[in-house]
N, C-alpha and C. Protein backbone atom coordinates (compact mmCIF):
# COMPACT_ATOMS: atom_id res chain seq x y z
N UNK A 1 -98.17 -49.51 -23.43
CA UNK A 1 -97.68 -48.18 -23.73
C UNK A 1 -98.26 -47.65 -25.05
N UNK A 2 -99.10 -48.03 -25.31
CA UNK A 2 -99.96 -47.86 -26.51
C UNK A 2 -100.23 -46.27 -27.01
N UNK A 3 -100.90 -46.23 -25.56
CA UNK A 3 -100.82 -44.18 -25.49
C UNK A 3 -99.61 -43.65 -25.77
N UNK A 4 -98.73 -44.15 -25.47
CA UNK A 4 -97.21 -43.19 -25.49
C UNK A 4 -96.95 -42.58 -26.19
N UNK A 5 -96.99 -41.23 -27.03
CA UNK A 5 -96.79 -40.94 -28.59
C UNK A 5 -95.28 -41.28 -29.06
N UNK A 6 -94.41 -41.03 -27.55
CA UNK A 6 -92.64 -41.20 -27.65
C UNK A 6 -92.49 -42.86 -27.92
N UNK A 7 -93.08 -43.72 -27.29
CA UNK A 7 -92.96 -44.81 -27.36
C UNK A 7 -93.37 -45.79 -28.65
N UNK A 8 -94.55 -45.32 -29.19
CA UNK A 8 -94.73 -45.55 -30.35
C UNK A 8 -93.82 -44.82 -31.14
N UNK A 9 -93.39 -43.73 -31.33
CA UNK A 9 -92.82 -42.78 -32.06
C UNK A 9 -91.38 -43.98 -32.62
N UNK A 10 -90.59 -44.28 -31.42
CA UNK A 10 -89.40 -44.97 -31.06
C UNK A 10 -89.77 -46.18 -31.50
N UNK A 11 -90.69 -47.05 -31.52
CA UNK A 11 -90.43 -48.19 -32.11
C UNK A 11 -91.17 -48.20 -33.61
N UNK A 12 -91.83 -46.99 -33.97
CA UNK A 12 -91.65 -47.12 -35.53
C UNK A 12 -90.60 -46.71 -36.50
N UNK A 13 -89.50 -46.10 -35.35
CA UNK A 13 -88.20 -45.59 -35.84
C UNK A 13 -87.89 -47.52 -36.13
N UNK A 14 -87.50 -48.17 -34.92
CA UNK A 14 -87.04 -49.35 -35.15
C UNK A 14 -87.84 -50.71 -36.37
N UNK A 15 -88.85 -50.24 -36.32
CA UNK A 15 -89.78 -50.76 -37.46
C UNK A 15 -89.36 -50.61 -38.53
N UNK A 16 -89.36 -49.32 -38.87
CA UNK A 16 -88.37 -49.02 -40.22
C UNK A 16 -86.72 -49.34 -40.25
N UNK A 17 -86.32 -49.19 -39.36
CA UNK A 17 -84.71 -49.87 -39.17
C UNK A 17 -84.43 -50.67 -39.84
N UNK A 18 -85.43 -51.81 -39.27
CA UNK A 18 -85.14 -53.18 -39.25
C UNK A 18 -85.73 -53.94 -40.31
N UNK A 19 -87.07 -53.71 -40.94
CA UNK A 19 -87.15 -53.38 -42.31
C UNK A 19 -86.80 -53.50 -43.48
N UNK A 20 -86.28 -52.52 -43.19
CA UNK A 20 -85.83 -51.43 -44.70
C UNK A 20 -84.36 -51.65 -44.83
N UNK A 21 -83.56 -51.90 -43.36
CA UNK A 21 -81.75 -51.92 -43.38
C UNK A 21 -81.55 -53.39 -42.71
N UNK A 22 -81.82 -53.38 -41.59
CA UNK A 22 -80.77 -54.60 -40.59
C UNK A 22 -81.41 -56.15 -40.85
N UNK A 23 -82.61 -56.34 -41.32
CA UNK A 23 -83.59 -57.39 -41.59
C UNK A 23 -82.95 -58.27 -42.76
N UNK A 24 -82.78 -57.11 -44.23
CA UNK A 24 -82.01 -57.45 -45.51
C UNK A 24 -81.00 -57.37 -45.07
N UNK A 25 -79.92 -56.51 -44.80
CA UNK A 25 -78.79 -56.99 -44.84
C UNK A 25 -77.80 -58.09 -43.51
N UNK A 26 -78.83 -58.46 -42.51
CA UNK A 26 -78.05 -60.16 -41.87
C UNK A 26 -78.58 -61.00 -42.82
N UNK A 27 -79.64 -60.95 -44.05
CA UNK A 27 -80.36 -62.03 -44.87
C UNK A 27 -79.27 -62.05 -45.77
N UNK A 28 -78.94 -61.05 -46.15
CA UNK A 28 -77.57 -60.95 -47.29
C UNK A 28 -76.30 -61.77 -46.65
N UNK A 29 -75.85 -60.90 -45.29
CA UNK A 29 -74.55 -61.83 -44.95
C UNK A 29 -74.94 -63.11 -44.46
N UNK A 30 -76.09 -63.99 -44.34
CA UNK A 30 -76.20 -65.64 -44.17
C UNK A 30 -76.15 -66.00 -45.36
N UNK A 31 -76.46 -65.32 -46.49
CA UNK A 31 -76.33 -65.95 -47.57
C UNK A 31 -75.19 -65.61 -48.23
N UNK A 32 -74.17 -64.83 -48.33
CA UNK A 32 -72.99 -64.99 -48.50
C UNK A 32 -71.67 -65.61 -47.86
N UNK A 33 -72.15 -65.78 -46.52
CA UNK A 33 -71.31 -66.13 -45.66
C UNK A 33 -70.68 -67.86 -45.97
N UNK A 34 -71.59 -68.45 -46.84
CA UNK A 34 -70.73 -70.04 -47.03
C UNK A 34 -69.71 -69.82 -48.34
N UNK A 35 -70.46 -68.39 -49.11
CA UNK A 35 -69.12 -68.54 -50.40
C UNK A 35 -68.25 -67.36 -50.39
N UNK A 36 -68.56 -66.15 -49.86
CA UNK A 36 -67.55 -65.37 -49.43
C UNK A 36 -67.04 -64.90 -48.14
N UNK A 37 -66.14 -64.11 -48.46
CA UNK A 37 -65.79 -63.51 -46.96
C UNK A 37 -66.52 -62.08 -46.67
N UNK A 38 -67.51 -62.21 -45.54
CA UNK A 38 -68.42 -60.90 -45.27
C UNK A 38 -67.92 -60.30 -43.78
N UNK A 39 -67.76 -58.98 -44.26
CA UNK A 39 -67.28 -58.03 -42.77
C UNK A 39 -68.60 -57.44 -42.57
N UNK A 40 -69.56 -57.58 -41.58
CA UNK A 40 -70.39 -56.74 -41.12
C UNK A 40 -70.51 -55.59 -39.99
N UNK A 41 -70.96 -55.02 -40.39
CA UNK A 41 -71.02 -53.73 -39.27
C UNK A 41 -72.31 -52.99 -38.51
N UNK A 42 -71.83 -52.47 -37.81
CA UNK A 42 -73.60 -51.31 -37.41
C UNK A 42 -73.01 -50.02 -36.89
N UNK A 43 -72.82 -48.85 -37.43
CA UNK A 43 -72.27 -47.80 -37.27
C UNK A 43 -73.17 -47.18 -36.03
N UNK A 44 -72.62 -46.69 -34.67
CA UNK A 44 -73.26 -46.80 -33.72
C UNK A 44 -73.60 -45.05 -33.13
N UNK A 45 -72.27 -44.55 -33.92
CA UNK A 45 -72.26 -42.56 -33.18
C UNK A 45 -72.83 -42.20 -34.70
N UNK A 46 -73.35 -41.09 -33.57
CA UNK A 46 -74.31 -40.24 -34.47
C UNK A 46 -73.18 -39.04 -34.37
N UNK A 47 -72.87 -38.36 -35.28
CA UNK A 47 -71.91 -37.72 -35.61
C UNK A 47 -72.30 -36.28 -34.97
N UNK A 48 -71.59 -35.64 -33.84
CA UNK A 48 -71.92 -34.36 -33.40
C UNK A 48 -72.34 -33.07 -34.05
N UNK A 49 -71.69 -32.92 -35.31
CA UNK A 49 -72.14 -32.11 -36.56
C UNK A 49 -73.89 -31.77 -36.59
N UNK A 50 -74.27 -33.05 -36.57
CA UNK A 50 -75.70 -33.00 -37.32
C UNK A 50 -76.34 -33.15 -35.98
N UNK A 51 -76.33 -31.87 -35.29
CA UNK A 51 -77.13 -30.94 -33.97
C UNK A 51 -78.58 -30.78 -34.13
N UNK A 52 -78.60 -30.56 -35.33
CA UNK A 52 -79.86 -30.32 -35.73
C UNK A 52 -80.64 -31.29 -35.75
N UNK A 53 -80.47 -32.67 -36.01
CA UNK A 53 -80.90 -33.82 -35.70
C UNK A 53 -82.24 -33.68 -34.47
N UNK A 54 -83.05 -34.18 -33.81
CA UNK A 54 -83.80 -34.32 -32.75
C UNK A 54 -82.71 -35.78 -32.13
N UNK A 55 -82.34 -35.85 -30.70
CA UNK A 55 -81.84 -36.96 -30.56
C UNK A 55 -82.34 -38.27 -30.31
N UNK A 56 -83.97 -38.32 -30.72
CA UNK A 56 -84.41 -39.72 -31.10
C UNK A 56 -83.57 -40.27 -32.40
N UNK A 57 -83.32 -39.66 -33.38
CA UNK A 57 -82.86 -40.35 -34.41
C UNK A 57 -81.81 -41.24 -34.79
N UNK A 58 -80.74 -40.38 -33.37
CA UNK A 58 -79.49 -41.58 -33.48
C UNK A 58 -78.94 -41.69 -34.72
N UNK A 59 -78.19 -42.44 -35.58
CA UNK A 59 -77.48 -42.69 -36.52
C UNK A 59 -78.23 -43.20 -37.55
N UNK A 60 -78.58 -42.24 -38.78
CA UNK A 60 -79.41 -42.11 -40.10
C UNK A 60 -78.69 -43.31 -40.73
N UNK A 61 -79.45 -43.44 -42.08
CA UNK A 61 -78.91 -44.20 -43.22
C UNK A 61 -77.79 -43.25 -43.91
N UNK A 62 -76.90 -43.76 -44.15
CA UNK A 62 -75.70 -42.70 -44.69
C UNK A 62 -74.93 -42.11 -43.69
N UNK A 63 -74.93 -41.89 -42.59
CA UNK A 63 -74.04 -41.54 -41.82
C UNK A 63 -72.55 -41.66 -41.97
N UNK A 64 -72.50 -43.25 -42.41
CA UNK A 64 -71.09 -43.79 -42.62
C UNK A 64 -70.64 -43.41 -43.60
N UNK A 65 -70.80 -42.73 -44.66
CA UNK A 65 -70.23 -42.25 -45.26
C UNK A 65 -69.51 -40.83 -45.20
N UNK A 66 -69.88 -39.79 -44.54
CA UNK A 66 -69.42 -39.30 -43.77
C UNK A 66 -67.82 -39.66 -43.27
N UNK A 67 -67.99 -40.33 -42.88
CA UNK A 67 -66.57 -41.60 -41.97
C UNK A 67 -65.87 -41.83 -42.98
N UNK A 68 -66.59 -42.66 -43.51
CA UNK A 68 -65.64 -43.55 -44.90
C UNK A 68 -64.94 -42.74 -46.13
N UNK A 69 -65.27 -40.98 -45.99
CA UNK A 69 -64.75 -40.41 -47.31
C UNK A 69 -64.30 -39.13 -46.46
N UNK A 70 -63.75 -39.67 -45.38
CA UNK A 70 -62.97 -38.24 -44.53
C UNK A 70 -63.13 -37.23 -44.26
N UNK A 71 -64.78 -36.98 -44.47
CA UNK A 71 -65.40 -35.67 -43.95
C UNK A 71 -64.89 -35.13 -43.04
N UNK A 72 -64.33 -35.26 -42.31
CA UNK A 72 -64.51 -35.14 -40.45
C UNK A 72 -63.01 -34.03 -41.06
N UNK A 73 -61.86 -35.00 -41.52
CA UNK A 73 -60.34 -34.63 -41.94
C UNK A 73 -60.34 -33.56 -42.71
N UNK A 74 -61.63 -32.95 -43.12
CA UNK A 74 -61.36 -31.96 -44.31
C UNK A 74 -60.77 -30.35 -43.96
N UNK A 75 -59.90 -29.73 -44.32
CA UNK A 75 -59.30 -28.21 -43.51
C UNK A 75 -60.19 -26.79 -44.37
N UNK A 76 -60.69 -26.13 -43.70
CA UNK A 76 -60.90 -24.59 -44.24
C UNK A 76 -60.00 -24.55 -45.65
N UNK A 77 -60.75 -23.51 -46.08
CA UNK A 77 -59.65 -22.96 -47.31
C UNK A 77 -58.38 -22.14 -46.84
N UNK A 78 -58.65 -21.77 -45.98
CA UNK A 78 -57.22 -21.22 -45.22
C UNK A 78 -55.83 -22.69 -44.87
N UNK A 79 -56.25 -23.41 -44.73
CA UNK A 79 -55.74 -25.17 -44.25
C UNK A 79 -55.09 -25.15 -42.85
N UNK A 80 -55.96 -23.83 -42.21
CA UNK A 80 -55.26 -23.53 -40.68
C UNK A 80 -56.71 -24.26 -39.78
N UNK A 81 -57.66 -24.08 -39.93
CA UNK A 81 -58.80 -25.20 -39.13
C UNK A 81 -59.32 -26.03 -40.07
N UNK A 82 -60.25 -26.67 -38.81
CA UNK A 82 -61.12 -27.75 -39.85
C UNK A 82 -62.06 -27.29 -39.93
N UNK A 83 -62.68 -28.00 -41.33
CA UNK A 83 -63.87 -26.83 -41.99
C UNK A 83 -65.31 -27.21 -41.37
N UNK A 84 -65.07 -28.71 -40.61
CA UNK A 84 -66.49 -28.68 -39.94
C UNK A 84 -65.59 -29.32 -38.41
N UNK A 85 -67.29 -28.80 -37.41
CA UNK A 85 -66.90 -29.35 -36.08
C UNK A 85 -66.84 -30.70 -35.56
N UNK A 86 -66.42 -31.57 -36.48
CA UNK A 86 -66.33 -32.62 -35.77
C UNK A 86 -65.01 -33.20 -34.43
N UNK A 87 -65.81 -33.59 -33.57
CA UNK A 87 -64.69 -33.98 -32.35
C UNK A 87 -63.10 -34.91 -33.29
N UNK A 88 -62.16 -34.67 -31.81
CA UNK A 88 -61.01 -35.56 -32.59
C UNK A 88 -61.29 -36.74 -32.29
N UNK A 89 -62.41 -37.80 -31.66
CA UNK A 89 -62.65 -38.79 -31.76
C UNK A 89 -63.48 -39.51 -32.82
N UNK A 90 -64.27 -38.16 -33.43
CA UNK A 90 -64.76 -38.70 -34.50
C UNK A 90 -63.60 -38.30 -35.99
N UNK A 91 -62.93 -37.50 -35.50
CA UNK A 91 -61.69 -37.70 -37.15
C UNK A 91 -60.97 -38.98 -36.52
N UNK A 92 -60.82 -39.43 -35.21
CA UNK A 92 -59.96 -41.07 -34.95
C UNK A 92 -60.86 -42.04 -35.66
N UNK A 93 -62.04 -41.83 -36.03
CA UNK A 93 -63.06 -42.60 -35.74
C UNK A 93 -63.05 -43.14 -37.75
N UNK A 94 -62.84 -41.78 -38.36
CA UNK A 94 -63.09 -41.58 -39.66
C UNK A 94 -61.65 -42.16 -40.58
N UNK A 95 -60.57 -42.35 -39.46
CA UNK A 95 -59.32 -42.33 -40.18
C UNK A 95 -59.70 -44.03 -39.92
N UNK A 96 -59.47 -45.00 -38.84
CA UNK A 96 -60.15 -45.83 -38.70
C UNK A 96 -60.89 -46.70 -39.77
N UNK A 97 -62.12 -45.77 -40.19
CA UNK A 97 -63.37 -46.67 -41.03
C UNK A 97 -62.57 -46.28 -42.35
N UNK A 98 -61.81 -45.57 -43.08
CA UNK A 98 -60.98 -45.51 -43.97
C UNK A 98 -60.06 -46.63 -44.34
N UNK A 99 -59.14 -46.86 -43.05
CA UNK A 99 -58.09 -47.59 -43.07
C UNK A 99 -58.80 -49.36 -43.55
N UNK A 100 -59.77 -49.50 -42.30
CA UNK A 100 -60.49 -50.77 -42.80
C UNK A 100 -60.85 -51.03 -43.74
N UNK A 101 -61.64 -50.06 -45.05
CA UNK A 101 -62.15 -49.94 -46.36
C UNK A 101 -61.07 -50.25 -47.15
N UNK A 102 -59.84 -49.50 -46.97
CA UNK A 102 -58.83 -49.33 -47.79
C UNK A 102 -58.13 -50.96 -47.54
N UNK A 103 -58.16 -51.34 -46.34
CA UNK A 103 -57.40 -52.45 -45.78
C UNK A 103 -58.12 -53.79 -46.88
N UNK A 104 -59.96 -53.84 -46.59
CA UNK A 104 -60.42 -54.42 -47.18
C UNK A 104 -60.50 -54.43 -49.09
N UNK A 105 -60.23 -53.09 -49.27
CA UNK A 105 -60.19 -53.57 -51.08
C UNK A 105 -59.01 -53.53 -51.66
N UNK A 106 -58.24 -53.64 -50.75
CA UNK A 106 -56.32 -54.06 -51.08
C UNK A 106 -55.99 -55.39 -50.42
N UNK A 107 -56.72 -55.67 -49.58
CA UNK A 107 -56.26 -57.29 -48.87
C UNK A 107 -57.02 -58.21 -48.96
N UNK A 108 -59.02 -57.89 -49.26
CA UNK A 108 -59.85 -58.98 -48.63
C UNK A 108 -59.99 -59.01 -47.11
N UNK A 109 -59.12 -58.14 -46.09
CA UNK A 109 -59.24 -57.96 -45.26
C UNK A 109 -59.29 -56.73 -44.19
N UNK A 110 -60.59 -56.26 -43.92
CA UNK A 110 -60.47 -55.13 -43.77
C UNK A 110 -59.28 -55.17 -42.15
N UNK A 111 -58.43 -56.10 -41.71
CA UNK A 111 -57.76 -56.14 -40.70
C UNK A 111 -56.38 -56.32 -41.35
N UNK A 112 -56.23 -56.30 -42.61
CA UNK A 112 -54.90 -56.71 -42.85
C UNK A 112 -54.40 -55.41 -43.45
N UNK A 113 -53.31 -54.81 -42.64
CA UNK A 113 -52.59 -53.52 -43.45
C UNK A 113 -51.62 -53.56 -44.31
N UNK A 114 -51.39 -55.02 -44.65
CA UNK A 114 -49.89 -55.11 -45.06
C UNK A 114 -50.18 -53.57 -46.54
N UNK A 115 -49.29 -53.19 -46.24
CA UNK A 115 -48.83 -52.48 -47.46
C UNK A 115 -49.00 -50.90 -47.19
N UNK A 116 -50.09 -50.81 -46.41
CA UNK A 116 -50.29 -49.60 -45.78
C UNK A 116 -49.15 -48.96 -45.30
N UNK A 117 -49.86 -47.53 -45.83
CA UNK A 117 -48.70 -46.21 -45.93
C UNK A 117 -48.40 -46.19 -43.61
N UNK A 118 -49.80 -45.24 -43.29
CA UNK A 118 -49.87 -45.85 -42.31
C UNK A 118 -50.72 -46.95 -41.29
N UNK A 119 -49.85 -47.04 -40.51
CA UNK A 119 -50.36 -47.99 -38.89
C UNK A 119 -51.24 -47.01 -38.31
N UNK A 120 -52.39 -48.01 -38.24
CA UNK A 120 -53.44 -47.64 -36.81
C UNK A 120 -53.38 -48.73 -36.03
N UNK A 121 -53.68 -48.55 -34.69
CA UNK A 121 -54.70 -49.86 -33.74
C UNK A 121 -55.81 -49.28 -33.81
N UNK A 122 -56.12 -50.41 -34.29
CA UNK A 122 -57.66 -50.43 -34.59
C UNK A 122 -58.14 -51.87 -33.99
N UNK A 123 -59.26 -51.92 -33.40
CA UNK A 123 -60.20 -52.93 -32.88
C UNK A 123 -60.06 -54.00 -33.69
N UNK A 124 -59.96 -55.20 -33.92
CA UNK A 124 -59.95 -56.65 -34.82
C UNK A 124 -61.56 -56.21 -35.31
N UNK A 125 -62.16 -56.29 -36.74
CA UNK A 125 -63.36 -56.77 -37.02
C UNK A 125 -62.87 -57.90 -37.23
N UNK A 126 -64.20 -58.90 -36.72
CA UNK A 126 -64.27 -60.09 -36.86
C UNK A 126 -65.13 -60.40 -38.16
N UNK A 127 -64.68 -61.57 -39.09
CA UNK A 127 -65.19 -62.10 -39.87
C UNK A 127 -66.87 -62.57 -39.76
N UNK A 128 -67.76 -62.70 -40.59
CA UNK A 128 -69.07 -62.46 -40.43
C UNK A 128 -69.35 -64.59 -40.12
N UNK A 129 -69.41 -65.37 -40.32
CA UNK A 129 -69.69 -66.32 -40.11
C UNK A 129 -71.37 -66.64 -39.92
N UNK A 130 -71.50 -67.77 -40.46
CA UNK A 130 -73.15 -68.50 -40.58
C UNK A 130 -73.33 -68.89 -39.20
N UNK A 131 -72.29 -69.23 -38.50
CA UNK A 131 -72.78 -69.72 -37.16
C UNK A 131 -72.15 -68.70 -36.22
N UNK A 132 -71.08 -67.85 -36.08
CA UNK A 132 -70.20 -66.78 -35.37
C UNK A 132 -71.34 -65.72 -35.63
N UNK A 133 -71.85 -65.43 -36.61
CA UNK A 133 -72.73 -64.26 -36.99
C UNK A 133 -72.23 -62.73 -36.18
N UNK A 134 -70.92 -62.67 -36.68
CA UNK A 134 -69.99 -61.83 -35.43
C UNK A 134 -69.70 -60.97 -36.06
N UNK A 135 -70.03 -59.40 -36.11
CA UNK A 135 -69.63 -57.95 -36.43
C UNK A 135 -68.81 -56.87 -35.45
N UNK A 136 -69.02 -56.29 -36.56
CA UNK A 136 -68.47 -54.95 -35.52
C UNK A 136 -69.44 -53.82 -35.03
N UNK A 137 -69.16 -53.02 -33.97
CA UNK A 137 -69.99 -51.81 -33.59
C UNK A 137 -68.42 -50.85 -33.63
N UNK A 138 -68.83 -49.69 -34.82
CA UNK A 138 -68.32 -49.03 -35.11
C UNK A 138 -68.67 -47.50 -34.36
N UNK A 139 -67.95 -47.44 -33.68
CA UNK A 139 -68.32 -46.59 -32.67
C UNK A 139 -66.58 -45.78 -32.19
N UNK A 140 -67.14 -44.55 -32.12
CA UNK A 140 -65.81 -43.79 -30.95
C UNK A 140 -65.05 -44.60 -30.53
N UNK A 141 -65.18 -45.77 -29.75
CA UNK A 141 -64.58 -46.82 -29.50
C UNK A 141 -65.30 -48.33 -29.74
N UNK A 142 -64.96 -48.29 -30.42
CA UNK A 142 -65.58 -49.77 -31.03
C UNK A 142 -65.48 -50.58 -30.50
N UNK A 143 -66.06 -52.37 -31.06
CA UNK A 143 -66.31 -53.21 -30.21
C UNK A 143 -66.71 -54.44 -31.61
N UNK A 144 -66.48 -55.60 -31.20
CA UNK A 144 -67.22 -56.73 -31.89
C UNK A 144 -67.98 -57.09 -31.05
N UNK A 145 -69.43 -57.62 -31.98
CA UNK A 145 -70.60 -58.36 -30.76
C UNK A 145 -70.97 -59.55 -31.74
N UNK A 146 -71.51 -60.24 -31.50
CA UNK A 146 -72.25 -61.10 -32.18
C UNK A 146 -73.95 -60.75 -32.57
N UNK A 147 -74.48 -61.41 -34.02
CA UNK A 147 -76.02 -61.59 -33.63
C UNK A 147 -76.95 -60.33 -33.49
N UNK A 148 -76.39 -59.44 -34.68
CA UNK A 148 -77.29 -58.29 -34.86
C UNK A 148 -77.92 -57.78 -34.66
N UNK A 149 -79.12 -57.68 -33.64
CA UNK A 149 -80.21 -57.73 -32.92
C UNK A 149 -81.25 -58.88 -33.56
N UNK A 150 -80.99 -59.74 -32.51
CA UNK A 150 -81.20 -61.34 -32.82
C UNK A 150 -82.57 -61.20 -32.85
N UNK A 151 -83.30 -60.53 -32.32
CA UNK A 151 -84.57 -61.11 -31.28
C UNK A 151 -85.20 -60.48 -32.54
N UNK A 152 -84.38 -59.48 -33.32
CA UNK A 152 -85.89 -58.54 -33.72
C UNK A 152 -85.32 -59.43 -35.51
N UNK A 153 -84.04 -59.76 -35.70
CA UNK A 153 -84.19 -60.53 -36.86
C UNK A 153 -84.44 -62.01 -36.64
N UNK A 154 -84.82 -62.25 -35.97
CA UNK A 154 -85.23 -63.81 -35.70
C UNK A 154 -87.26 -63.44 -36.28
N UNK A 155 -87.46 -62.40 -35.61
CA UNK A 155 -89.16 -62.12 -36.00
C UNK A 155 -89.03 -61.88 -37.79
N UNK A 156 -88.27 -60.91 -37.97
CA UNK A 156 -87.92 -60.62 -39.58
C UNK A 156 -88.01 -61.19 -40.72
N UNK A 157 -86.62 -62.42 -40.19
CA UNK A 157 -86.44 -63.01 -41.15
C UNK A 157 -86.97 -64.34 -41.11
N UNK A 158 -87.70 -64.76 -39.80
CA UNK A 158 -87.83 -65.85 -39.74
C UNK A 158 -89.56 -66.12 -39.77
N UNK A 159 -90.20 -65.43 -38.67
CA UNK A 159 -91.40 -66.05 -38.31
C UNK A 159 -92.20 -65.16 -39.30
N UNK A 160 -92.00 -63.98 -39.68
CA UNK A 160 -92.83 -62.65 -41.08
C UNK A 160 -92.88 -64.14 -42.12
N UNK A 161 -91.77 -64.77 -42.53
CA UNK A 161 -91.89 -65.25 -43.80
C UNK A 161 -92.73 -66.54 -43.43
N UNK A 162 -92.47 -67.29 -42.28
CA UNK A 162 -93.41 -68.25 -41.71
C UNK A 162 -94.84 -67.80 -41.83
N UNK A 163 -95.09 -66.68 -41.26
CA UNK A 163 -96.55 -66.00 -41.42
C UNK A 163 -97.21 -66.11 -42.99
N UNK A 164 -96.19 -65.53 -43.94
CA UNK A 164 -96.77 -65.52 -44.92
C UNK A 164 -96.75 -66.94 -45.86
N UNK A 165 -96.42 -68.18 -44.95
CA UNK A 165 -96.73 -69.51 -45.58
C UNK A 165 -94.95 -70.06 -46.48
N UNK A 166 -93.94 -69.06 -46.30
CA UNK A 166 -92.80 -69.40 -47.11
C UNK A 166 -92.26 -70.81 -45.77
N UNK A 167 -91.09 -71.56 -46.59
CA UNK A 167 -90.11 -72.31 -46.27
C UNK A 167 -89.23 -71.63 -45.46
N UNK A 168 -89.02 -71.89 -44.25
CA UNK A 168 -87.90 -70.62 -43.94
C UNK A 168 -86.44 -71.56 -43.19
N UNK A 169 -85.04 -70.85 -43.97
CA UNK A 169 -83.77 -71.75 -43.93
C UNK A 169 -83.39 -71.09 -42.81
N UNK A 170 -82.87 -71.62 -41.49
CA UNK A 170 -82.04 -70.54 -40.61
C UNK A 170 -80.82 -71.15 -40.43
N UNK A 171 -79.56 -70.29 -39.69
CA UNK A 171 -78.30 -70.30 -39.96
C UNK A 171 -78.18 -71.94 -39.34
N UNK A 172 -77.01 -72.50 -39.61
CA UNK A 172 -77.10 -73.60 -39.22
C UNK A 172 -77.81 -75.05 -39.72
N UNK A 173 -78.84 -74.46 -40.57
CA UNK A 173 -79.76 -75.42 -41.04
C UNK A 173 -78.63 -76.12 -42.54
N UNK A 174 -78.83 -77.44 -42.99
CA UNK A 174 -78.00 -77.73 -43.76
C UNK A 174 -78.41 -77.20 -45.27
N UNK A 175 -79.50 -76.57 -45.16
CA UNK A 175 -79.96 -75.67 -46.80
C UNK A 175 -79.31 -74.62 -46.90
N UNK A 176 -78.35 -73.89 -45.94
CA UNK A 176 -77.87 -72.90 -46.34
C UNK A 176 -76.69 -72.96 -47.29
């Protein structure tokens, strides 16, 4: 598919992805994962707002913030609508990635509400683990998966640094 301009187009989107974001940060949570506690994520909706977008792009760097600082919740100056169009699945979505943030820098756990004003159900994130390597997909309706996109950080982090002659530790191995 060499010719393809869409096809190339699409996997130098994922080139840079993986890169620049998802490559470093599963390298970060294997290496924190034996001395702290790591919640990982991959924010999955592309937020209806940003129309203007082309829909190759899918979900930018920064998106989640958006989510995480209640954009979605914000009212007109009148405080009779909301001041942008976001769906009510993406203000469920935003109250959600709030609650977990808030959950996580009051508990250590972004699943633990004790103390919280209010209750959501919200999806369990699962703890990040060296061998579980288990996140969340933060999505409209979310989900835990394991193994980040394995195939393309297994090339990343593993065989790039092999290429260039390094030592390379993988999860499981007793150097971690």
């Amino acid at each position: 598919m060499a010719d393809d301009p869409i096809y190339r187009r699409d996997q130098f989107l994922q080139l840079l992805t993986d890169a620049w974001f998802t490559a470093p940060t599963v390298m970060m949570a294997q290496a924190q994962a034996a001395s702290s506690r790591v919640y990982q994520y991959e924010l999955q909706h592309s937020a209806s707002v940003f129309s203007y977008r082309p829909p190759y792009v899918k979900v930018d760097h920064g998106d989640d913030v958006f989510f995480m600082f209640g954009i979605p919740l914000l009212r007109d100056v009148t405080g009779n609508s909301w001041k942008y169009s976001f769906t009510q699945e993406e203000r469920d979505l935003s109250l959600d990635m709030m609650a977990y943030w808030v959950n996580f820098a009051t508990n250590g756990d972004p699943n633990d509400s004790a103390g919280a004003v209010r209750m959501r159900d919200m999806v369990h994130w699962p703890r990040y683990t060296s061998s579980s390597q288990e996140y969340l997909r933060l999505d409209v309706t979310s989900s835990a998966d394991v193994r980040l996109r394995e195939s393309r950080m297994k090339f990343w982090n593993e065989e790039v640094p092999r290429l260039m002659g390094r030592e390379v530790r993988t999860a499981g191995s007793d150097e971690l």
